[in-house]
N, C-alpha and C. Protein backbone atom coordinates (compact mmCIF):
# COMPACT_ATOMS: atom_id res chain seq x y z
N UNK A 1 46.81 86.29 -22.09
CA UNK A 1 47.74 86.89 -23.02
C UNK A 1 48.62 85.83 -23.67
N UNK A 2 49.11 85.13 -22.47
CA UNK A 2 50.27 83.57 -23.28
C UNK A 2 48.62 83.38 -24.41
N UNK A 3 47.97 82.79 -23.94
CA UNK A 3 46.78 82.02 -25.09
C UNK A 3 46.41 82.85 -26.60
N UNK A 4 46.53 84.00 -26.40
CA UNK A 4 46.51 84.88 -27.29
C UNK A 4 48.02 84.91 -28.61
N UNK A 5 48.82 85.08 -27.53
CA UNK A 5 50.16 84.43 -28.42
C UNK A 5 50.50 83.47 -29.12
N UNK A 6 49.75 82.03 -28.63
CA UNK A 6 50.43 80.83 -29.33
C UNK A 6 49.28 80.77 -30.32
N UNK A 7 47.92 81.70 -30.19
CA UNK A 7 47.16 81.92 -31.36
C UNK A 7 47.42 82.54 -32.50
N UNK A 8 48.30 83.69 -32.38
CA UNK A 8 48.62 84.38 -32.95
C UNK A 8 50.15 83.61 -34.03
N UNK A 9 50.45 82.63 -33.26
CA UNK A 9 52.25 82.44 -33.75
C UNK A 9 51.33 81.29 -34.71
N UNK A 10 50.12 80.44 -34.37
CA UNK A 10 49.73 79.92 -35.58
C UNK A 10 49.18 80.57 -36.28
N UNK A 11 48.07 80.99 -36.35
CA UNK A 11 47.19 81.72 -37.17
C UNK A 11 48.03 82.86 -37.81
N UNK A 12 49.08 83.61 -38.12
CA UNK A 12 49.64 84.42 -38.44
C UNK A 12 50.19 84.10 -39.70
N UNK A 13 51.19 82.69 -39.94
CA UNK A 13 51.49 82.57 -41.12
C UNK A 13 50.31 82.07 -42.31
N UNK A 14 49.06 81.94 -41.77
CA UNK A 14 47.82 81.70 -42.37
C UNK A 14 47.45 82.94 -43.37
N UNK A 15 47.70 83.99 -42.36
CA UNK A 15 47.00 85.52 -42.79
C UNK A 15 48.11 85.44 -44.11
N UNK A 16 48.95 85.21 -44.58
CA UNK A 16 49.61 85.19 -45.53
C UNK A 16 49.04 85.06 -47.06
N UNK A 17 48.19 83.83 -46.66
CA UNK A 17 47.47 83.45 -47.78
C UNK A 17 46.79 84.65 -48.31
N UNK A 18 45.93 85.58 -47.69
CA UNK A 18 45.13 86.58 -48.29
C UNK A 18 45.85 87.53 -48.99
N UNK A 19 46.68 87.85 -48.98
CA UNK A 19 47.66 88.49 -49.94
C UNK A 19 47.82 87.93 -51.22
N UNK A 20 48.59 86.62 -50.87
CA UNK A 20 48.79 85.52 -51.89
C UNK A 20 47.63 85.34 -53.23
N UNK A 21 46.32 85.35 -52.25
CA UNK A 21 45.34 85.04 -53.07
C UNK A 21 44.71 86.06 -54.14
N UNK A 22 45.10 87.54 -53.52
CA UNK A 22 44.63 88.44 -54.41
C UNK A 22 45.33 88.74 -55.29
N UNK A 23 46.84 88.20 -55.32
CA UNK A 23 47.60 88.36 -56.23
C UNK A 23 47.26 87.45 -56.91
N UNK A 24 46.60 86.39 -57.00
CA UNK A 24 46.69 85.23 -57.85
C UNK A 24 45.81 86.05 -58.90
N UNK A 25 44.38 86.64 -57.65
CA UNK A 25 43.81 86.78 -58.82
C UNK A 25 43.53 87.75 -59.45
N UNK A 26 44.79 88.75 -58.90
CA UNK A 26 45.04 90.49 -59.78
C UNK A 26 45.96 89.65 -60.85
N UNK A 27 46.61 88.63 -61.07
CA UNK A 27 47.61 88.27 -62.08
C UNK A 27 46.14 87.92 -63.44
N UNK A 28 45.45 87.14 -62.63
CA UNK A 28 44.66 86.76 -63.76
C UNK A 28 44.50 87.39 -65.17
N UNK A 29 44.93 88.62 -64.95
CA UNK A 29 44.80 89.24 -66.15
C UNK A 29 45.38 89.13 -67.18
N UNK A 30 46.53 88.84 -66.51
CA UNK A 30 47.88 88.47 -67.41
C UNK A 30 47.59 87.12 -68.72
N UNK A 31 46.79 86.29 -68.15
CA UNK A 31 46.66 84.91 -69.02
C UNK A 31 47.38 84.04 -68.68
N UNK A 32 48.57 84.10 -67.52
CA UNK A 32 49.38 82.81 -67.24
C UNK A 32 48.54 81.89 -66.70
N UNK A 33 49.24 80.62 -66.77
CA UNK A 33 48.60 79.99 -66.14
C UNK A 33 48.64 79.70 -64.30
N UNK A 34 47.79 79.02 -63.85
CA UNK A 34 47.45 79.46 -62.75
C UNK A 34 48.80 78.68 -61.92
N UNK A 35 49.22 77.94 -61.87
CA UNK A 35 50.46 77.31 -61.43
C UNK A 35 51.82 78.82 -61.22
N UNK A 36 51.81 79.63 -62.75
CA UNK A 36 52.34 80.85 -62.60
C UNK A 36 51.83 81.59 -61.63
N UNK A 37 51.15 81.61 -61.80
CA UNK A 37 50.21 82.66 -61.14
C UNK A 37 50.81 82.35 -59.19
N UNK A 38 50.54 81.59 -58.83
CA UNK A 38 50.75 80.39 -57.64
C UNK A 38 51.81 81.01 -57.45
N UNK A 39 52.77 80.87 -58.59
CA UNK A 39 54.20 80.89 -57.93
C UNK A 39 54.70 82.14 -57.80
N UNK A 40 54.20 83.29 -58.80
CA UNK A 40 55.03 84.81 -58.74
C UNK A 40 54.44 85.08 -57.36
N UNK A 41 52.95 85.26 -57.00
CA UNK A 41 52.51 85.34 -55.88
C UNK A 41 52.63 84.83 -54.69
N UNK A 42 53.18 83.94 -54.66
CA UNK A 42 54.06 83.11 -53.32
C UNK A 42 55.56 83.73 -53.01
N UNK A 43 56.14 83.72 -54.06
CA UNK A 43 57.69 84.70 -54.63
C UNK A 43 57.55 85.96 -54.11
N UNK A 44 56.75 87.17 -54.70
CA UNK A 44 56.17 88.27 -53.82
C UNK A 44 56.05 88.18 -52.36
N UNK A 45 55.12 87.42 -51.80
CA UNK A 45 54.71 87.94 -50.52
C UNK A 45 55.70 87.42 -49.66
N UNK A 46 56.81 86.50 -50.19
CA UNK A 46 57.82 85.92 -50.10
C UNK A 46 59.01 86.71 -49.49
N UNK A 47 58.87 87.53 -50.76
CA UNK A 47 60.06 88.74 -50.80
C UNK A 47 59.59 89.51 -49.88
N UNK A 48 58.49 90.10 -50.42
CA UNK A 48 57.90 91.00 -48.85
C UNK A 48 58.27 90.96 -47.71
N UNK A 49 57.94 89.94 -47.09
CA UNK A 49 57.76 89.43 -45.57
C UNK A 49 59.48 89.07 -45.44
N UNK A 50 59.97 88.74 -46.17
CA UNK A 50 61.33 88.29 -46.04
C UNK A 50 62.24 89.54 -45.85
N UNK A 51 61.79 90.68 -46.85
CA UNK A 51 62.73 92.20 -46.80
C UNK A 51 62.16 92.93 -45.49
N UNK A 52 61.05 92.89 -45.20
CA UNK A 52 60.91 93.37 -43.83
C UNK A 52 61.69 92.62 -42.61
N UNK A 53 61.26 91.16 -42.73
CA UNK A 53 61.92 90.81 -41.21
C UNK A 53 63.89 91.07 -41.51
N UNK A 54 64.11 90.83 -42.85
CA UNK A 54 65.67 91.61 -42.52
C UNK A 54 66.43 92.61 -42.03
N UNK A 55 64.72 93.92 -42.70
CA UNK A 55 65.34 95.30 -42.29
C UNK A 55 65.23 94.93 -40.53
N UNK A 56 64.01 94.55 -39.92
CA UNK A 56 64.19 94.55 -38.48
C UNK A 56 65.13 93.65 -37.90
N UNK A 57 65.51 92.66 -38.48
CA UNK A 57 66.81 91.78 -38.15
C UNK A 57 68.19 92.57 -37.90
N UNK A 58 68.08 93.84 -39.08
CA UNK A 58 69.37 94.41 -39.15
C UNK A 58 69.55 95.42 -37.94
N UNK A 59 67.94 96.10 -37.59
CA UNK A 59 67.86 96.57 -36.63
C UNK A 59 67.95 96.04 -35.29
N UNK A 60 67.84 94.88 -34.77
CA UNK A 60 68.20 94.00 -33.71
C UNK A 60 69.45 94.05 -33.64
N UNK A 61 70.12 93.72 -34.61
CA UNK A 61 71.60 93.39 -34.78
C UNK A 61 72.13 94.42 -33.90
N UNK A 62 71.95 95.71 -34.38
CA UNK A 62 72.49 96.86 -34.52
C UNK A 62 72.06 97.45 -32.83
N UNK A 63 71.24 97.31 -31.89
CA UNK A 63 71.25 97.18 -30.59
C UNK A 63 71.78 96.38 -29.69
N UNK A 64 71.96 94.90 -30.44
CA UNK A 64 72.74 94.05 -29.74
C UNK A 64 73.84 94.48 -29.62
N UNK A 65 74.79 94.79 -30.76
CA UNK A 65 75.97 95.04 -30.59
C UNK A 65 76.88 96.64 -30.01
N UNK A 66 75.36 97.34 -29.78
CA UNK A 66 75.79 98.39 -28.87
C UNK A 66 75.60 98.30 -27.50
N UNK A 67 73.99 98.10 -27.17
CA UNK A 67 73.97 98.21 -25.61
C UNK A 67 73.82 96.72 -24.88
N UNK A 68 73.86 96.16 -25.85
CA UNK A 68 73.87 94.47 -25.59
C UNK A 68 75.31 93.91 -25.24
N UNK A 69 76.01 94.37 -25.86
CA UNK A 69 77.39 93.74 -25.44
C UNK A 69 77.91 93.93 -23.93
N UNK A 70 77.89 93.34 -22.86
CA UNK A 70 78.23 93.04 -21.52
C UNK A 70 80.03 93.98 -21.46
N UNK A 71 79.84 94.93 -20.78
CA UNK A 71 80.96 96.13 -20.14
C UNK A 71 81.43 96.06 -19.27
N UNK A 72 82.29 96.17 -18.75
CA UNK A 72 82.61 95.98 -16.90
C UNK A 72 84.00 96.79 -16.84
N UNK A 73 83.58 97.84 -16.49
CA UNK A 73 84.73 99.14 -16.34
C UNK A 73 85.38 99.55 -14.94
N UNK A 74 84.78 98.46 -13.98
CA UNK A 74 85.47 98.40 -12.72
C UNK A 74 85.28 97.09 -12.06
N UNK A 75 86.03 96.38 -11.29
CA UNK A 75 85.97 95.40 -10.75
C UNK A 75 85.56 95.83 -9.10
N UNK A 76 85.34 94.69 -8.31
CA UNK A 76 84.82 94.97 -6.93
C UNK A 76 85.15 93.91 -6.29
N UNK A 77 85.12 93.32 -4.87
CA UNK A 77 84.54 92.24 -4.19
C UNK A 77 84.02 92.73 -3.33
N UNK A 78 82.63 91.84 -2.43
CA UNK A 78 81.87 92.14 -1.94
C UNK A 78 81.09 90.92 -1.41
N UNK A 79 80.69 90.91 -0.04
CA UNK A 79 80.10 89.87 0.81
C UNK A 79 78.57 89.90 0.32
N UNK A 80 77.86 91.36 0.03
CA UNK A 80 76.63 91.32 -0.77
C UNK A 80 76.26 92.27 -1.28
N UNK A 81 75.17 92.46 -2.05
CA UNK A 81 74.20 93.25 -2.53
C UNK A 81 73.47 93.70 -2.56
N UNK A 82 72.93 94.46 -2.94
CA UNK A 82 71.55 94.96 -3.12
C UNK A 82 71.11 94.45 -4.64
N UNK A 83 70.04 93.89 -4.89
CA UNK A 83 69.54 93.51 -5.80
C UNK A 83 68.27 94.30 -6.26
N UNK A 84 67.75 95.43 -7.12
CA UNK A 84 66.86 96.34 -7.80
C UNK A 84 66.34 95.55 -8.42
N UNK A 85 65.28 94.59 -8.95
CA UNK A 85 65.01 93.50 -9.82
C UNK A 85 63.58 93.49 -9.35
N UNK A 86 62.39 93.31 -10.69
CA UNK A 86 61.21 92.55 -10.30
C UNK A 86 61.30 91.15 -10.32
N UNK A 87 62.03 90.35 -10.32
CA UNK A 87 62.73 89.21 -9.97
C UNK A 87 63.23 89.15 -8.69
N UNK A 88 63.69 89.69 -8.30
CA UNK A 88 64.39 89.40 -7.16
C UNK A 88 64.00 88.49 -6.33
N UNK A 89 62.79 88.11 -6.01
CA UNK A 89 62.12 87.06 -5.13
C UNK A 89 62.57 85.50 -5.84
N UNK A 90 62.63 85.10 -7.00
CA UNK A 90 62.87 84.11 -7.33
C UNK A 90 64.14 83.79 -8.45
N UNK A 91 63.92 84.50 -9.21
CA UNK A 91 65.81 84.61 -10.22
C UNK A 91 66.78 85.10 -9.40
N UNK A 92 66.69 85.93 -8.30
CA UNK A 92 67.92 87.11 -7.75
C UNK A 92 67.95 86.09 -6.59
N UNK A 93 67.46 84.99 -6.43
CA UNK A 93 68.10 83.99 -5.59
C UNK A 93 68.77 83.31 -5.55
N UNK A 94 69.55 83.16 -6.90
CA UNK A 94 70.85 82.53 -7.53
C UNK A 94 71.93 83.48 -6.70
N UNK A 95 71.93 84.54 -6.76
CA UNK A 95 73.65 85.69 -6.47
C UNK A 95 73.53 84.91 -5.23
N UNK A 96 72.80 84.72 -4.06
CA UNK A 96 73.09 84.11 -2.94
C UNK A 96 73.68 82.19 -2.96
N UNK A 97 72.28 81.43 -3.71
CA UNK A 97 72.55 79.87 -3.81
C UNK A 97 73.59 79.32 -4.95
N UNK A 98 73.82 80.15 -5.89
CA UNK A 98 75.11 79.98 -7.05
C UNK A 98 76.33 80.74 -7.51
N UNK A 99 76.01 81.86 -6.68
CA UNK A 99 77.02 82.88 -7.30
C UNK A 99 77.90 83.37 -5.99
N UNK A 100 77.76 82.48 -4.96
CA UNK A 100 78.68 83.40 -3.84
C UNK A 100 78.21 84.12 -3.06
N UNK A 101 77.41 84.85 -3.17
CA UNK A 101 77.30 86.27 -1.64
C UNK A 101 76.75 85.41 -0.96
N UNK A 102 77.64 86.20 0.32
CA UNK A 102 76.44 85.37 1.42
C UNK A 102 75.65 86.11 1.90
N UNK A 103 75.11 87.13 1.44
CA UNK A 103 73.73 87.77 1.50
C UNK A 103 73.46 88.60 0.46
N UNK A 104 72.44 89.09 0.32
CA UNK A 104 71.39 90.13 -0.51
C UNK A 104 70.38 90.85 0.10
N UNK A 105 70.20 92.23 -0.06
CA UNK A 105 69.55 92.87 0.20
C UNK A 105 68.73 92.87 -1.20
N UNK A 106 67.28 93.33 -0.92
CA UNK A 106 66.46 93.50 -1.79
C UNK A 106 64.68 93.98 -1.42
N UNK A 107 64.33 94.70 -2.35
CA UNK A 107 62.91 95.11 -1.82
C UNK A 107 61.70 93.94 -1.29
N UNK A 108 60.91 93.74 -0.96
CA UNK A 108 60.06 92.87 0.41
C UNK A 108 58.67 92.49 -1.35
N UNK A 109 58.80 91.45 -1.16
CA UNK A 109 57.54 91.29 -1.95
C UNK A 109 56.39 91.45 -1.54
N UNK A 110 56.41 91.49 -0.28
CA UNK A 110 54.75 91.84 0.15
C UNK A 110 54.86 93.60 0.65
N UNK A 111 55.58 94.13 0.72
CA UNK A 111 56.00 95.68 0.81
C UNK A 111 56.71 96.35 0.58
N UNK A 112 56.74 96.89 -1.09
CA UNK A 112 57.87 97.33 -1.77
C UNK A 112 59.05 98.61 -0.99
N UNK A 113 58.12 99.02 -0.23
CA UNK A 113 58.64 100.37 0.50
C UNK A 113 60.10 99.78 1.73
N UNK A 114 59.88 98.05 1.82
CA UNK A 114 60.47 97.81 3.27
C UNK A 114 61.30 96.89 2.53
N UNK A 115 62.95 96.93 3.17
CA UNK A 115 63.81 95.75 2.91
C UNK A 115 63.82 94.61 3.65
N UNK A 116 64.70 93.72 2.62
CA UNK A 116 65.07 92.21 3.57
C UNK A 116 66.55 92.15 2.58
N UNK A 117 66.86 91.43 3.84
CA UNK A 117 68.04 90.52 4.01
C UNK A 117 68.28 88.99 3.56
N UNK A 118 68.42 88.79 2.88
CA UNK A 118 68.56 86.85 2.39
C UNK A 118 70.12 86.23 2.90
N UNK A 119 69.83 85.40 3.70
CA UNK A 119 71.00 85.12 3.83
C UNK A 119 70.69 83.30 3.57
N UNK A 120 72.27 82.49 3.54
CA UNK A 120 71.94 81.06 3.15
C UNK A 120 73.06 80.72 4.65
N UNK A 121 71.73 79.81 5.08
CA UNK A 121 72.26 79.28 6.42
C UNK A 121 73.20 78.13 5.85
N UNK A 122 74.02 77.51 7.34
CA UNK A 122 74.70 76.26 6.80
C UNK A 122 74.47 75.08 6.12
N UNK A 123 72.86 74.91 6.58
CA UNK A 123 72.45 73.72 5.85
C UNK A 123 71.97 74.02 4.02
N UNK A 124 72.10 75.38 3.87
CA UNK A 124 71.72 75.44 2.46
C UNK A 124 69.92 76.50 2.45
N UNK A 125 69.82 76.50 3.60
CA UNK A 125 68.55 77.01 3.40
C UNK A 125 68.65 78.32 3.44
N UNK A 126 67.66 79.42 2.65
CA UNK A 126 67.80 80.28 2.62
C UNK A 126 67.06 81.15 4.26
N UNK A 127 67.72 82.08 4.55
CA UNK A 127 66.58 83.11 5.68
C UNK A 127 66.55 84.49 4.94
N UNK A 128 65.29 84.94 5.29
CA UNK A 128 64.69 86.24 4.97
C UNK A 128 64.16 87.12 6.28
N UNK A 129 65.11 88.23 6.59
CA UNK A 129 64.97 88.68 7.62
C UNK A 129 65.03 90.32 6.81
N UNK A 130 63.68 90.96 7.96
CA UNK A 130 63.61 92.42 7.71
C UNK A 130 65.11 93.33 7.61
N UNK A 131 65.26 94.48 7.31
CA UNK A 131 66.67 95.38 7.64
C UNK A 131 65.42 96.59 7.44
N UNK A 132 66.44 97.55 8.28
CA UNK A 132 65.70 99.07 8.28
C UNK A 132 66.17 99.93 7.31
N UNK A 133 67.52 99.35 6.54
CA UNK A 133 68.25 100.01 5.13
C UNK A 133 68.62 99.19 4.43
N UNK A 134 69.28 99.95 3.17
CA UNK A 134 70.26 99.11 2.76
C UNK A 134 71.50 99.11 2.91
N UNK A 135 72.27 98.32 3.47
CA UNK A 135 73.89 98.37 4.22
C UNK A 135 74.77 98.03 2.99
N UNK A 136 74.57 97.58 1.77
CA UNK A 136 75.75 97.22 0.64
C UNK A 136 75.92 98.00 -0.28
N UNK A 137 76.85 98.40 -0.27
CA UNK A 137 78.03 99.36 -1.06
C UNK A 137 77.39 99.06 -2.99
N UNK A 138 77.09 97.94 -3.18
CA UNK A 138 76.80 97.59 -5.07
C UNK A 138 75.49 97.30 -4.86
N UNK A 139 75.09 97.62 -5.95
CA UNK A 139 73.73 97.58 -6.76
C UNK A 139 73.52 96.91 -7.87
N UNK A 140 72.93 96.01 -7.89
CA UNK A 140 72.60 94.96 -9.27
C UNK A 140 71.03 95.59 -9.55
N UNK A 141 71.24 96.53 -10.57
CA UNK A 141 69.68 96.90 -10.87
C UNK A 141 69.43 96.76 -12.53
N UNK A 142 68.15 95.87 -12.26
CA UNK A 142 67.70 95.24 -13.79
C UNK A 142 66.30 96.06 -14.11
N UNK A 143 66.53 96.46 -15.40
CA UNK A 143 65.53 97.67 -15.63
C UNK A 143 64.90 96.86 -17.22
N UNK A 144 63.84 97.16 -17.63
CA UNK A 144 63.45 96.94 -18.71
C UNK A 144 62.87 98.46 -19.35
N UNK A 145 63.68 99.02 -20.30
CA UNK A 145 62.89 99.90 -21.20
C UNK A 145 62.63 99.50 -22.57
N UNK A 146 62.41 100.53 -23.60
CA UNK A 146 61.81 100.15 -24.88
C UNK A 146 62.25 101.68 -25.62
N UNK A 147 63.71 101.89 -26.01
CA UNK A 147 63.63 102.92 -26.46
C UNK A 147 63.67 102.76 -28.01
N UNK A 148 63.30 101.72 -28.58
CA UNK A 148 63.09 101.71 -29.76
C UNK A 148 61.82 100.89 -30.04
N UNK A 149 61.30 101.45 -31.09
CA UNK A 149 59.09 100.97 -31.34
C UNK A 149 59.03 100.01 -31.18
N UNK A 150 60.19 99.12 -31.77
CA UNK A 150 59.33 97.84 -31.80
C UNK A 150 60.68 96.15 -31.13
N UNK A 151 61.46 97.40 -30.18
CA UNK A 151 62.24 96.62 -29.69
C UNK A 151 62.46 96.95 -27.58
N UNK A 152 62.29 95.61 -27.19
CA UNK A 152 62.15 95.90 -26.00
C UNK A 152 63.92 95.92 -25.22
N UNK A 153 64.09 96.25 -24.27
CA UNK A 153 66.24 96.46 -23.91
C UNK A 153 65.99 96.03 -22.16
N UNK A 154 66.35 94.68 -22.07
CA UNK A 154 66.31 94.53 -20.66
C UNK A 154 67.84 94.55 -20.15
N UNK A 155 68.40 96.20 -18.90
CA UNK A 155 69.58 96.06 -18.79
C UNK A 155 70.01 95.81 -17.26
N UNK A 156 70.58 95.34 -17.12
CA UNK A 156 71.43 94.92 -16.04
C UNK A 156 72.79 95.54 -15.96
N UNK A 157 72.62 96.85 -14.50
CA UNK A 157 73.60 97.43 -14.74
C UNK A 157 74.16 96.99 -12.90
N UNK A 158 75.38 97.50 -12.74
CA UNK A 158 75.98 97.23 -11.40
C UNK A 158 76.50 98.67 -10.86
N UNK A 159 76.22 99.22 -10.14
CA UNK A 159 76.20 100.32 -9.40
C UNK A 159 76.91 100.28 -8.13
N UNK A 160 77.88 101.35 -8.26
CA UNK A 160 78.62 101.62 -6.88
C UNK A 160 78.05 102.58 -6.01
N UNK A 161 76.92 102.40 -4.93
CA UNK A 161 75.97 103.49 -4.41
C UNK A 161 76.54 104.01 -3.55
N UNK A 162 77.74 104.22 -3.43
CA UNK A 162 78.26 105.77 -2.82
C UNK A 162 78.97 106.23 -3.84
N UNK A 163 79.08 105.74 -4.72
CA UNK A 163 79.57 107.50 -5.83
C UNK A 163 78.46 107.44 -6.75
N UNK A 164 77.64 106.50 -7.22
CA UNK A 164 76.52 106.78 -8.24
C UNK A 164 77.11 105.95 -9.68
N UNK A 165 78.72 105.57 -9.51
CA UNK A 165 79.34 105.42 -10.90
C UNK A 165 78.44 103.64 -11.08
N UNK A 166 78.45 103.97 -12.68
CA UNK A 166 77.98 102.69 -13.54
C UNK A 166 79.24 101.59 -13.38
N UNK A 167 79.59 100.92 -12.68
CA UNK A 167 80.63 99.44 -12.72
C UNK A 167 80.65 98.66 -14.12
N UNK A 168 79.23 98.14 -14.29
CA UNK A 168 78.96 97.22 -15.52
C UNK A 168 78.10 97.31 -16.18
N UNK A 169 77.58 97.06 -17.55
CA UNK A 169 76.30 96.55 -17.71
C UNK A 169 75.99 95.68 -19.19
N UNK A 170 74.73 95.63 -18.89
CA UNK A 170 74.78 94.11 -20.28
C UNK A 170 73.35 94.40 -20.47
N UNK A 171 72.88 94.19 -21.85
CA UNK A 171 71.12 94.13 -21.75
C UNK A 171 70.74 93.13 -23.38
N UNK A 172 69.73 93.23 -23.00
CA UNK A 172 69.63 91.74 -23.79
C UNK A 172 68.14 92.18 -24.62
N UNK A 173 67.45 91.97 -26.04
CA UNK A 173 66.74 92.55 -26.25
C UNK A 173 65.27 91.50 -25.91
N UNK A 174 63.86 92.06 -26.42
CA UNK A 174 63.13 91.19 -26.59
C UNK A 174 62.22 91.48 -27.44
């Protein structure tokens, strides 16, 4: 799929030309010369491609600055977490090695159904030990939906799991 992409991010402004070209030679009719011709048709598909990626630019905009903008309607402290993340095995290892907790709870990569415990020993190393629940009061749960066609909303919200209330959240598009 990556190989498919960096095919696509070249070969894409290529496909341009075929537009270009039929305009050159739907102008033909006209009698300009072909240099004209070149240029209204470059100008066009120009404008085209340019008024579309604005309208969706404007539409990006316009999610960023609603569910994108980072909220935090309650404060907390807390020794750890629970971390909800398909990350969690390797990004959600920062809240423990950079961000302070000295532990995290989070789902088992080899058995989604069973928890673990991360804790960072003295020397810096991390341990991963089973738990039979989850024992922490907040929830860091990172969700990816797509409630708009052609825009993806990855959010990161913080959850107080004994009342259910939303603490924070922030989401970022793609």
């Amino acid at each position: 799929m990556w190989l498919l992409g960096i095919l696509w991010a070249v070969t894409a402004p290529l496909l341009l030309l075929i537009p270009a070209g039929l305009l050159v030679a739907l102008l033909s009719i006209t009698g300009w010369s072909r240099h004209a011709r070149m240029a209204i048709a470059a100008g066009l598909v120009i404008l085209t491609v340019g008024t579309v990626w604005w309208h969706d630019y404007q539409k990006f905009v316009s999610i960023c600055e609603g569910a994108g903008k980072p909220r935090i309607m309650t404060r907390a402290f807390a020794d750890g977490i629970f971390l909800d993340s398909p990350t969690a095995n390797s990004f959600g290892m920062g809240y423990v090695q950079e961000q302070g907790f000295a532990w995290m709870e989070m789902k088992s990569i080899y058995d989604r159904t069973k928890i673990v415990r991360v804790t960072r020993e003295p020397d810096g190393q991390l341990r991963t030990d089973p738990t039979d629940t989850i024992h922490a009061r907040y929830e860091v749960r990172e969700t990816f939906e797509q409630p708009y066609p052609h825009t993806g909303l990855s959010m990161k919200r913080i959850i107080d799991r004994t009342t259910g209330a939303i603490m924070a959240q922030a989401g970022w598009q793609r």
